[in-house]
N, C-alpha and C. Protein backbone atom coordinates (compact mmCIF):
# COMPACT_ATOMS: atom_id res chain seq x y z
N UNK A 1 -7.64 -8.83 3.59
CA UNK A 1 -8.13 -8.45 4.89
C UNK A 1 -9.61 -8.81 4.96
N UNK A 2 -10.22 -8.20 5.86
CA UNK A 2 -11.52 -8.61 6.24
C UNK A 2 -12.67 -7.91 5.68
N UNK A 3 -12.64 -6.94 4.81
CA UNK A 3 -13.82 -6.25 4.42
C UNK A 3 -13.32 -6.34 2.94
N UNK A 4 -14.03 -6.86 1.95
CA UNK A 4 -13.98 -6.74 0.62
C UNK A 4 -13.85 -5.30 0.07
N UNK A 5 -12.87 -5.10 -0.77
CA UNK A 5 -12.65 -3.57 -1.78
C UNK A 5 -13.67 -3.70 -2.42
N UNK A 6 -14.17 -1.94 -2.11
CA UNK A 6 -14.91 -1.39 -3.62
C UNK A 6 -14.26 -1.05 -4.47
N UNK A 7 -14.96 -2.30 -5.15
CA UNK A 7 -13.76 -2.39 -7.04
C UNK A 7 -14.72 -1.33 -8.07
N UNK A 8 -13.61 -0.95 -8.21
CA UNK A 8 -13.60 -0.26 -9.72
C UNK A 8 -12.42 -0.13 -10.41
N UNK A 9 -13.03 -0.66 -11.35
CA UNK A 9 -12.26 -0.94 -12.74
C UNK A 9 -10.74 -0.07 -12.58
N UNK A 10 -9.66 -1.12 -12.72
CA UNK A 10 -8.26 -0.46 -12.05
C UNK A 10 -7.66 0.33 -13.50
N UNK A 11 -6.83 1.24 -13.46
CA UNK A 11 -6.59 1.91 -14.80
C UNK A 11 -5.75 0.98 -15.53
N UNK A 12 -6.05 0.61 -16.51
CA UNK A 12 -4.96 0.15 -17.42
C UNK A 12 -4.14 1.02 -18.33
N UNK A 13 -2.90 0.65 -17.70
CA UNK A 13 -1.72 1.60 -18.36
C UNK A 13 -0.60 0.40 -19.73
N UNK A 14 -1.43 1.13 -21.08
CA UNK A 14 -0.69 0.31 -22.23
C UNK A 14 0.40 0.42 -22.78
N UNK A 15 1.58 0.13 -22.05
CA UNK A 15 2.84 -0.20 -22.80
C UNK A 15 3.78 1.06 -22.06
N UNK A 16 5.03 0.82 -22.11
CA UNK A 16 6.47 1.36 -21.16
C UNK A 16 6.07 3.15 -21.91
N UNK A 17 5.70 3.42 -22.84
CA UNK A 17 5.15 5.15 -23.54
C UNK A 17 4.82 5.45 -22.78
N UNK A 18 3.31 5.06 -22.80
CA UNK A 18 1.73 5.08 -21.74
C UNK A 18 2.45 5.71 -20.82
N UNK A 19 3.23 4.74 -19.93
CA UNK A 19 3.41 4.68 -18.70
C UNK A 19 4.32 6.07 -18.57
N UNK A 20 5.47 6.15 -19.22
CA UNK A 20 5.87 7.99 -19.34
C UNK A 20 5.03 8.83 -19.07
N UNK A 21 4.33 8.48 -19.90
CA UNK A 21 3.51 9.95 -20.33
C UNK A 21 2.17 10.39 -19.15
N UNK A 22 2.36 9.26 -17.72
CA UNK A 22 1.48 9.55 -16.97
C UNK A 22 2.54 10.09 -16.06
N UNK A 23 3.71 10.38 -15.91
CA UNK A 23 4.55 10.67 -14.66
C UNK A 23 3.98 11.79 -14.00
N UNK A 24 4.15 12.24 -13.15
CA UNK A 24 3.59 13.13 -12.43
C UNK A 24 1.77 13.30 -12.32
N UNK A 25 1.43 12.07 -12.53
CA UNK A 25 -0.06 12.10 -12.50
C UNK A 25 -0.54 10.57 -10.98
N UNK A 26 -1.74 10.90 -10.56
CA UNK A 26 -2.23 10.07 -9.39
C UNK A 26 -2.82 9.51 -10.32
N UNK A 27 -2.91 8.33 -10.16
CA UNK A 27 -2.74 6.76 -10.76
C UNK A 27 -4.63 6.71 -10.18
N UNK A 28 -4.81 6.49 -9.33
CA UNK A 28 -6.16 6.25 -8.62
C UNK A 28 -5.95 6.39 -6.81
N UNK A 29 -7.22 5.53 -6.46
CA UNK A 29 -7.43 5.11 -5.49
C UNK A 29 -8.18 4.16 -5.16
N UNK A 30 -7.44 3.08 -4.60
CA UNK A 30 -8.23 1.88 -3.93
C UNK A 30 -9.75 1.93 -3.06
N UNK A 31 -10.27 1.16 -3.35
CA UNK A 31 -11.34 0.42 -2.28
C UNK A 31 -10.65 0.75 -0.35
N UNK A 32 -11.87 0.81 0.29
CA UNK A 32 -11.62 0.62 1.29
C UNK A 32 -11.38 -0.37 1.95
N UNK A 33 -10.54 -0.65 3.77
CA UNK A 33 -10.40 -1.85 4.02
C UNK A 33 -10.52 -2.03 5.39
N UNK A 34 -11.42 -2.66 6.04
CA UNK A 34 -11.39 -2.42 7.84
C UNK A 34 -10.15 -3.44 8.36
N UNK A 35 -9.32 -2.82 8.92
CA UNK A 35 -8.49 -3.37 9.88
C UNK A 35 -9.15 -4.39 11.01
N UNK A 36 -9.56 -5.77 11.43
CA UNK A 36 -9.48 -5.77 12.51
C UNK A 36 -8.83 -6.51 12.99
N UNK A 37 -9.04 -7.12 14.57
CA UNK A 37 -8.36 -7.53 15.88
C UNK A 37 -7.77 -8.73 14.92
N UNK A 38 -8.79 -9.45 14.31
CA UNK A 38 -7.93 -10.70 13.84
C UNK A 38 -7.31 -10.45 12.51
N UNK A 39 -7.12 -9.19 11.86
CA UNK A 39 -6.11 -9.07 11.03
C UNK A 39 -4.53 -9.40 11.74
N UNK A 40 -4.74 -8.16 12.99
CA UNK A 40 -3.34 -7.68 13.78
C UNK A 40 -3.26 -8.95 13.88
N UNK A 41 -4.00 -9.76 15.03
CA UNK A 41 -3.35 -10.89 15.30
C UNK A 41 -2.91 -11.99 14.04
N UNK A 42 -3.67 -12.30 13.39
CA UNK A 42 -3.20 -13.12 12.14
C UNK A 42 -1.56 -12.84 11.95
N UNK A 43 -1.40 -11.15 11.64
CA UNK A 43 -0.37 -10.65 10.99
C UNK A 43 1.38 -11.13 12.40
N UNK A 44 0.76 -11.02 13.33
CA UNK A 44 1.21 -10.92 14.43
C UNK A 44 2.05 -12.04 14.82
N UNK A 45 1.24 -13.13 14.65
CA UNK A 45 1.38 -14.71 14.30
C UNK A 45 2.50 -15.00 13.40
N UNK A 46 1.88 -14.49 12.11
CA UNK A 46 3.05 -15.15 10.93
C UNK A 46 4.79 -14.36 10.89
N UNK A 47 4.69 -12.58 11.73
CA UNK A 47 5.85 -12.22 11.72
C UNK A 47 6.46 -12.23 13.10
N UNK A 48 5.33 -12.61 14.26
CA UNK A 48 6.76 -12.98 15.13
C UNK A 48 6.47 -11.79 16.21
N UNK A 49 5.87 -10.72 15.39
CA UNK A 49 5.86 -9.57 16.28
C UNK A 49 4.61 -9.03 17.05
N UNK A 50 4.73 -9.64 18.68
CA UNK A 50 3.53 -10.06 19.53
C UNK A 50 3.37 -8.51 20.21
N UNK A 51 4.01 -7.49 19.68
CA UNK A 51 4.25 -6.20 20.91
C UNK A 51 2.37 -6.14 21.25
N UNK A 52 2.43 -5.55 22.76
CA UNK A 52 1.43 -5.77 23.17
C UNK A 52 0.21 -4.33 22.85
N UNK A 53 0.93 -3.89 22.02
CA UNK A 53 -0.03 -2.46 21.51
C UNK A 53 -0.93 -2.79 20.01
N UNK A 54 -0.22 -4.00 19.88
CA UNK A 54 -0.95 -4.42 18.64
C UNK A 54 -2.20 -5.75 18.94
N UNK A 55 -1.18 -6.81 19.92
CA UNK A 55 -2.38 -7.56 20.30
C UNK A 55 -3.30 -8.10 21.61
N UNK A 56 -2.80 -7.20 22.53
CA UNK A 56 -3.63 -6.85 23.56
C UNK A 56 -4.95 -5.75 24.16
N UNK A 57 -5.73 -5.97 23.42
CA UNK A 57 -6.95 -4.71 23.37
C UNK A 57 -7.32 -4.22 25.18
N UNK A 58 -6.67 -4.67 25.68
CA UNK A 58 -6.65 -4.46 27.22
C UNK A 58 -6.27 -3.73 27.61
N UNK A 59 -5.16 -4.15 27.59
CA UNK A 59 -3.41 -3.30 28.08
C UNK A 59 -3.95 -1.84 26.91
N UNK A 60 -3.88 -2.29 25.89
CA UNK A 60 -4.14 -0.96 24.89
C UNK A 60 -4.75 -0.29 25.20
N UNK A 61 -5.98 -0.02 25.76
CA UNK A 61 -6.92 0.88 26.11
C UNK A 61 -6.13 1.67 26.90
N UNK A 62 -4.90 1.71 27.84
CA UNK A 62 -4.58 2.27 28.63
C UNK A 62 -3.08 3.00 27.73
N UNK A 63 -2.89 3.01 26.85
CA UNK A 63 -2.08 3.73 25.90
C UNK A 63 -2.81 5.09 25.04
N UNK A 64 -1.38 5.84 24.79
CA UNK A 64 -2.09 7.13 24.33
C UNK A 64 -3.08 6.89 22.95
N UNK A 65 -3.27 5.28 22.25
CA UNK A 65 -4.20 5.05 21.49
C UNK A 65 -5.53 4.67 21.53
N UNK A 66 -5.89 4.10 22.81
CA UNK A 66 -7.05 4.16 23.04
C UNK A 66 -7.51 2.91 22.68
N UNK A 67 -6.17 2.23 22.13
CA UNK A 67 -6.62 0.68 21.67
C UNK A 67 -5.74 0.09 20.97
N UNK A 68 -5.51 -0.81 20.54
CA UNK A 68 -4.53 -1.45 19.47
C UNK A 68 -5.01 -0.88 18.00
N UNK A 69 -3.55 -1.16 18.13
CA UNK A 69 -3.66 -0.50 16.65
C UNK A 69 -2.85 -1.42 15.82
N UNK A 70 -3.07 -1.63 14.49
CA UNK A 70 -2.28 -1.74 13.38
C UNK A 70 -0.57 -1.93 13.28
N UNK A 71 0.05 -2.97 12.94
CA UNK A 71 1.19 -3.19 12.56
C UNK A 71 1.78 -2.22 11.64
N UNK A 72 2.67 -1.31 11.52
CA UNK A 72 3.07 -0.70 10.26
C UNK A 72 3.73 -1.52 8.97
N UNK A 73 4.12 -2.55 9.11
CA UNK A 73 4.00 -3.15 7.96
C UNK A 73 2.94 -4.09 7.65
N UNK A 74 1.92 -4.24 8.53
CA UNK A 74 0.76 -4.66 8.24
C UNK A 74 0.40 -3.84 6.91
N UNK A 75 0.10 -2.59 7.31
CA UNK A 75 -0.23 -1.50 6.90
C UNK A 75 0.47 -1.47 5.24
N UNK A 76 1.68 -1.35 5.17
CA UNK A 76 2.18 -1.71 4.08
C UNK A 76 2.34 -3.07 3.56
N UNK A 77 1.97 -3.88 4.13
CA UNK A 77 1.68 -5.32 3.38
C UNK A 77 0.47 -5.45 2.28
N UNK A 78 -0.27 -4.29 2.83
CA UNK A 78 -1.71 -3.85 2.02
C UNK A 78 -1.43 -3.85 0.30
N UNK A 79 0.06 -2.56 0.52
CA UNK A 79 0.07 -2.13 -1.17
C UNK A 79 -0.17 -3.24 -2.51
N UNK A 80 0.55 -4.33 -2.44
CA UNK A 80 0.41 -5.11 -3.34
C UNK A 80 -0.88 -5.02 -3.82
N UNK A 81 -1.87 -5.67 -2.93
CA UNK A 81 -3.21 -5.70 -3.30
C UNK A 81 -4.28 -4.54 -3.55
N UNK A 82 -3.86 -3.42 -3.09
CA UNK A 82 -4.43 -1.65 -3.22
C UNK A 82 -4.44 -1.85 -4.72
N UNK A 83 -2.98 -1.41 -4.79
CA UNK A 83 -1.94 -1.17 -6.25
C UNK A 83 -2.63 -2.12 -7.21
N UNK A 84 -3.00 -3.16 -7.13
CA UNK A 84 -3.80 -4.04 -8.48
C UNK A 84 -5.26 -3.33 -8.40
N UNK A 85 -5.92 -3.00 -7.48
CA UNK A 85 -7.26 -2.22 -7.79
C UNK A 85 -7.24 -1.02 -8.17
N UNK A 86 -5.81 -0.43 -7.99
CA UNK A 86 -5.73 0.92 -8.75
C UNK A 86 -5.23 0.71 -9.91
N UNK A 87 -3.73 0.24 -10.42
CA UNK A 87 -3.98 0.48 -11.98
C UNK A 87 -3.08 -1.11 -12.27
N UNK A 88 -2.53 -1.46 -13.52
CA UNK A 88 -2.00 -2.59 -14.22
C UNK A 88 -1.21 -2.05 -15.51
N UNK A 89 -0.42 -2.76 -15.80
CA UNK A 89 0.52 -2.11 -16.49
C UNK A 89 0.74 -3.18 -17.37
N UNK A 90 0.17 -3.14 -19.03
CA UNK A 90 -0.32 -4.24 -19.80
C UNK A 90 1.31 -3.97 -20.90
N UNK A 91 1.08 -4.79 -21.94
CA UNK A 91 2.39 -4.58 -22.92
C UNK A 91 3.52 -4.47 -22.75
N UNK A 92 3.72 -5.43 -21.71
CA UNK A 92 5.41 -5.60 -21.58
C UNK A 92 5.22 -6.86 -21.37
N UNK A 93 6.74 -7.30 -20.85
CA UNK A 93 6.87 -8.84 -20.80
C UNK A 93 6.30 -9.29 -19.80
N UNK A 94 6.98 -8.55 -18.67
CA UNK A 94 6.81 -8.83 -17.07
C UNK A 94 7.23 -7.66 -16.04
N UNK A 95 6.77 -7.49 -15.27
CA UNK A 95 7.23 -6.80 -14.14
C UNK A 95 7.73 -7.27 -12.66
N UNK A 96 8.27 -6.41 -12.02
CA UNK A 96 8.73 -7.31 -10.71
C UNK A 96 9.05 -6.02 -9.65
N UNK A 97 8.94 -6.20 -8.79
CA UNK A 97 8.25 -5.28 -7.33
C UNK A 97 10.47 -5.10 -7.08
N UNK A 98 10.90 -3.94 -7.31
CA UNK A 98 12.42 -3.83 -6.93
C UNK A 98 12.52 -3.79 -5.70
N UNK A 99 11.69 -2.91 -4.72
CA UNK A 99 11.51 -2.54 -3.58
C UNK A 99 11.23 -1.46 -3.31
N UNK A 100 11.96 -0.91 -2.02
CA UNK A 100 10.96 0.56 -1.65
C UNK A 100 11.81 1.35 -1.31
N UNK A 101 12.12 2.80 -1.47
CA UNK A 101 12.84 3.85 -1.08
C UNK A 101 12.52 4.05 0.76
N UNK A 102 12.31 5.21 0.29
CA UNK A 102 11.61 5.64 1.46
C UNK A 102 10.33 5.37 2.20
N UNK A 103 10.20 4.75 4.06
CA UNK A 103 8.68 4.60 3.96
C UNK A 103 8.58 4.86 5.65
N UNK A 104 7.37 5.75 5.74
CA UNK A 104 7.42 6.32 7.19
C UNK A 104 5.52 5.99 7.43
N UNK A 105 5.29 6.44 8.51
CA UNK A 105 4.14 5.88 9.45
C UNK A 105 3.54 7.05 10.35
N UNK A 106 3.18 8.20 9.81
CA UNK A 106 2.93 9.03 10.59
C UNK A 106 1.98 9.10 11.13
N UNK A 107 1.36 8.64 11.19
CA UNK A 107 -0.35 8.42 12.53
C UNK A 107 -0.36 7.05 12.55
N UNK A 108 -0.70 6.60 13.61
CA UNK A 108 -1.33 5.04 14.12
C UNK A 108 -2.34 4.68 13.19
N UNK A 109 -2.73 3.39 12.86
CA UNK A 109 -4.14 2.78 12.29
C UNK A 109 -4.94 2.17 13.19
N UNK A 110 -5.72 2.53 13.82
CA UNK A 110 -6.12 1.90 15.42
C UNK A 110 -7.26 1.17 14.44
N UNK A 111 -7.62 -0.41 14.93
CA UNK A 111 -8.40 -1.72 14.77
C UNK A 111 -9.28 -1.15 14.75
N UNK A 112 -10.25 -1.43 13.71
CA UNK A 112 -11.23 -1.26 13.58
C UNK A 112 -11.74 0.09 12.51
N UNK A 113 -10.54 0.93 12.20
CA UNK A 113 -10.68 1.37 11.19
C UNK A 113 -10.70 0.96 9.68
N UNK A 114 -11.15 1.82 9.00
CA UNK A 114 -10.67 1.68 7.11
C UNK A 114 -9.73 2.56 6.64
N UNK A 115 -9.14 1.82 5.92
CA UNK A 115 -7.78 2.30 5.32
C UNK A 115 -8.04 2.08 3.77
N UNK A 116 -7.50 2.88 3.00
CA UNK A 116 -7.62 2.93 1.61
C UNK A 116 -5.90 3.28 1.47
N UNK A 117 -5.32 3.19 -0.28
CA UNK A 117 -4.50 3.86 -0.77
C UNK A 117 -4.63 4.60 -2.33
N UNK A 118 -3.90 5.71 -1.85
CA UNK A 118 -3.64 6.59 -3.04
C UNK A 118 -2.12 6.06 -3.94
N UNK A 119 -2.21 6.06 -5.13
CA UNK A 119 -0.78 5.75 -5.93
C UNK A 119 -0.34 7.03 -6.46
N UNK A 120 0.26 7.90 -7.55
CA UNK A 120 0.82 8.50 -7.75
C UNK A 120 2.27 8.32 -8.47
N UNK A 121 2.66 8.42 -9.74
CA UNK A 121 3.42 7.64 -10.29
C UNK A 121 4.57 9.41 -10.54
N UNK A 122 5.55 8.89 -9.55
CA UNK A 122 6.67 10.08 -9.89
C UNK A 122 7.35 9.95 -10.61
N UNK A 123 8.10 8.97 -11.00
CA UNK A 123 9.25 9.16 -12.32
C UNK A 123 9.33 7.92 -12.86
N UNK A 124 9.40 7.37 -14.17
CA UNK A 124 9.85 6.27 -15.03
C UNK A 124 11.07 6.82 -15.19
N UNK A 125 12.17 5.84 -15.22
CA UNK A 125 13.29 6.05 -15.71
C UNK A 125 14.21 4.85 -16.34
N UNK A 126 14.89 4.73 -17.23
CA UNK A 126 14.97 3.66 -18.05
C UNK A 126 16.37 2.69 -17.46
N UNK A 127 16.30 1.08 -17.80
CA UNK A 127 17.37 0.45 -17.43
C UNK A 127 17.28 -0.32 -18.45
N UNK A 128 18.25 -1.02 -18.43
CA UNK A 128 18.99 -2.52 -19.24
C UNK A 128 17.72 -2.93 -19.35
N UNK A 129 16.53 -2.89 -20.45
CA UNK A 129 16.21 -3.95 -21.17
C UNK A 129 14.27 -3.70 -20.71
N UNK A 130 14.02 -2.49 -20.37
CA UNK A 130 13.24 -1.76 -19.72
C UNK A 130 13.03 -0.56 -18.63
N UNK A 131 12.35 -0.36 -17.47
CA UNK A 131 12.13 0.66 -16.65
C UNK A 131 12.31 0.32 -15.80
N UNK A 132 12.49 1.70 -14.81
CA UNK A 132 12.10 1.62 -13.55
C UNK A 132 11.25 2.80 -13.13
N UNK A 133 9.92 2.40 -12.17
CA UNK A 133 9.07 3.10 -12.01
C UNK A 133 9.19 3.43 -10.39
N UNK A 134 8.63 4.79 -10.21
CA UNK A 134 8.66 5.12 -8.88
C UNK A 134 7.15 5.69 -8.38
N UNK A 135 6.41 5.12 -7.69
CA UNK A 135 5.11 5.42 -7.28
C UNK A 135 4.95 5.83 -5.78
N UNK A 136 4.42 6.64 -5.45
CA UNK A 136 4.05 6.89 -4.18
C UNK A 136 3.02 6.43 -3.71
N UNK A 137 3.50 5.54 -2.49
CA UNK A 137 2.00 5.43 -2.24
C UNK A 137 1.52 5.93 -1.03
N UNK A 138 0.34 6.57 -1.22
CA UNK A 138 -0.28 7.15 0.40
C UNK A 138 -1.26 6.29 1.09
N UNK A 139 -1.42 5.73 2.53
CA UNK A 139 -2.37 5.16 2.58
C UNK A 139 -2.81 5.92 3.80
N UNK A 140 -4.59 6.42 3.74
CA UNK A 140 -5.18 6.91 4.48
C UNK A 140 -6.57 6.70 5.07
N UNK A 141 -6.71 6.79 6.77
CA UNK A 141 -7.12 5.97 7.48
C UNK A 141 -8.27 6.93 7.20
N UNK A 142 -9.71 6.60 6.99
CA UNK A 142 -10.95 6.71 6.58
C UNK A 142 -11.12 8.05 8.18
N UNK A 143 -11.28 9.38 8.09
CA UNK A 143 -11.76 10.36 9.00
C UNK A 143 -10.10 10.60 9.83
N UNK A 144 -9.01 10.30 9.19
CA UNK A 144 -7.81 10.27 9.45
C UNK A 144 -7.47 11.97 9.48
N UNK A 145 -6.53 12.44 9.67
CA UNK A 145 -5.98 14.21 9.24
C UNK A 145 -4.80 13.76 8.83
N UNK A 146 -3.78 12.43 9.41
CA UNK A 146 -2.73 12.36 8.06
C UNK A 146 -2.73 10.93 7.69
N UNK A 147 -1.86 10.79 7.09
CA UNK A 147 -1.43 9.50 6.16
C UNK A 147 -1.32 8.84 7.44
N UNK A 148 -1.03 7.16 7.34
CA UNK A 148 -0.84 5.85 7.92
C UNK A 148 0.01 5.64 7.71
N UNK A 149 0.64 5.93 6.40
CA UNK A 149 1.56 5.19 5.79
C UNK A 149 1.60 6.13 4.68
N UNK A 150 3.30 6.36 4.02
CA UNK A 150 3.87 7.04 3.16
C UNK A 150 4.93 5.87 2.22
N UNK A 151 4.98 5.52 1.41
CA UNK A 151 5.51 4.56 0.70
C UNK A 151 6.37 4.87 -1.10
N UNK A 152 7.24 4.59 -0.42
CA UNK A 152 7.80 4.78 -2.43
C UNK A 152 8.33 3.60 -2.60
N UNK A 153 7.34 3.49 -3.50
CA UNK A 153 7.50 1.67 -4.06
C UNK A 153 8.33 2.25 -5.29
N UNK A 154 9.27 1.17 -5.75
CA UNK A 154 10.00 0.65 -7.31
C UNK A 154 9.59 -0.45 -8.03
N UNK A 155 8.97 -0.40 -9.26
CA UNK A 155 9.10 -1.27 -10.03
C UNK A 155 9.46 -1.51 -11.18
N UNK A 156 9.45 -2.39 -12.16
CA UNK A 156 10.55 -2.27 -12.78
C UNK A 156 9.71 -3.13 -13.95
N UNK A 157 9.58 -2.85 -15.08
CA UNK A 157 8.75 -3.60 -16.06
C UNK A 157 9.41 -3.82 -17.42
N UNK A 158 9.92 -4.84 -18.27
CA UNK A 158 10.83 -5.40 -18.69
C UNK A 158 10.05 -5.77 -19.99
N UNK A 159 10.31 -5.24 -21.32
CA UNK A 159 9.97 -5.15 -22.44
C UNK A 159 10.32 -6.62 -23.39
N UNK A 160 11.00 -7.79 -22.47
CA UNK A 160 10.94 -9.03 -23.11
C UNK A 160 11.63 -9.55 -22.31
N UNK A 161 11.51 -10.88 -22.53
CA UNK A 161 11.95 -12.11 -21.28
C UNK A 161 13.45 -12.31 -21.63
């Protein structure tokens, strides 16, 4: 996006143990990130989805948002890149993104805000030849009262090729 993360050093989590033994613990939190007009539209462009609450700042003003706002999977298109400034998961072979449980959108991200995410690692649980991990992710809009975005990512990290 358009405003560079404040990086700090993402946690490194060493080896499929490690990673147990943090379950029920918050992982970190990302850098901040300003949403703007030419994110939506960029995003808007490549999926197709022109609704006019996202890229008409006109028409928007006259909605109960006060402006365009944010794609919700914009919004969750974020995690990938949050999730590497929060932690990394070293001593295995490889990992790979399974997908996502549950994922809801309870307040708007109106343009021109910052958005950050929280991780939270709920359960490792074991498969054929490694894990599967379940993280929550929260993402929350900078002077927000709730989440943007509620996310349970799966991944899955594999102890040899």
């Amino acid at each position: 996006m358009s405003t560079p993360p404040e990086q700090s050093a993402p946690l490194v989590i060493n080896g499929i143990a490690e990673l147990k033994e943090r379950v029920g613990q918050e992982l970190g939190v990302s850098g901040w990130r300003e949403i703007t007009q030419e994110d939506v539209n960029a995003f808007a462009r490549l999926t197709g989805d022109h609704q006019w609450i996202h890229v008409d700042p006109e028409r928007a003003k006259d909605s109960p948002f006060g402006g365009t706002i944010a794609h919700g999977f914009l919004t969750l298109s974020l995690a990938p890149a949050m999730a590497a400034e929060i932690f990394s998961v070293t001593g295995v072979a490889f990992g790979v993104n399974y997908g996502l449980d549950r994922v809801r959108f309870p307040a708007p991200l109106p343009v021109g805000s910052r958005v950050r995410m929280r991780a939270k690692l709920e359960s490792v649980e074991d498969v054929p030849g490694g894990v599967q991990m379940l993280a929550v992710y929260t993402f929350e809009r900078e002077g927000g009262d709730k989440p943007v975005c509620v996310a349970e990512s799966l991944g899955r990290f594999y102890e040899s090729a």
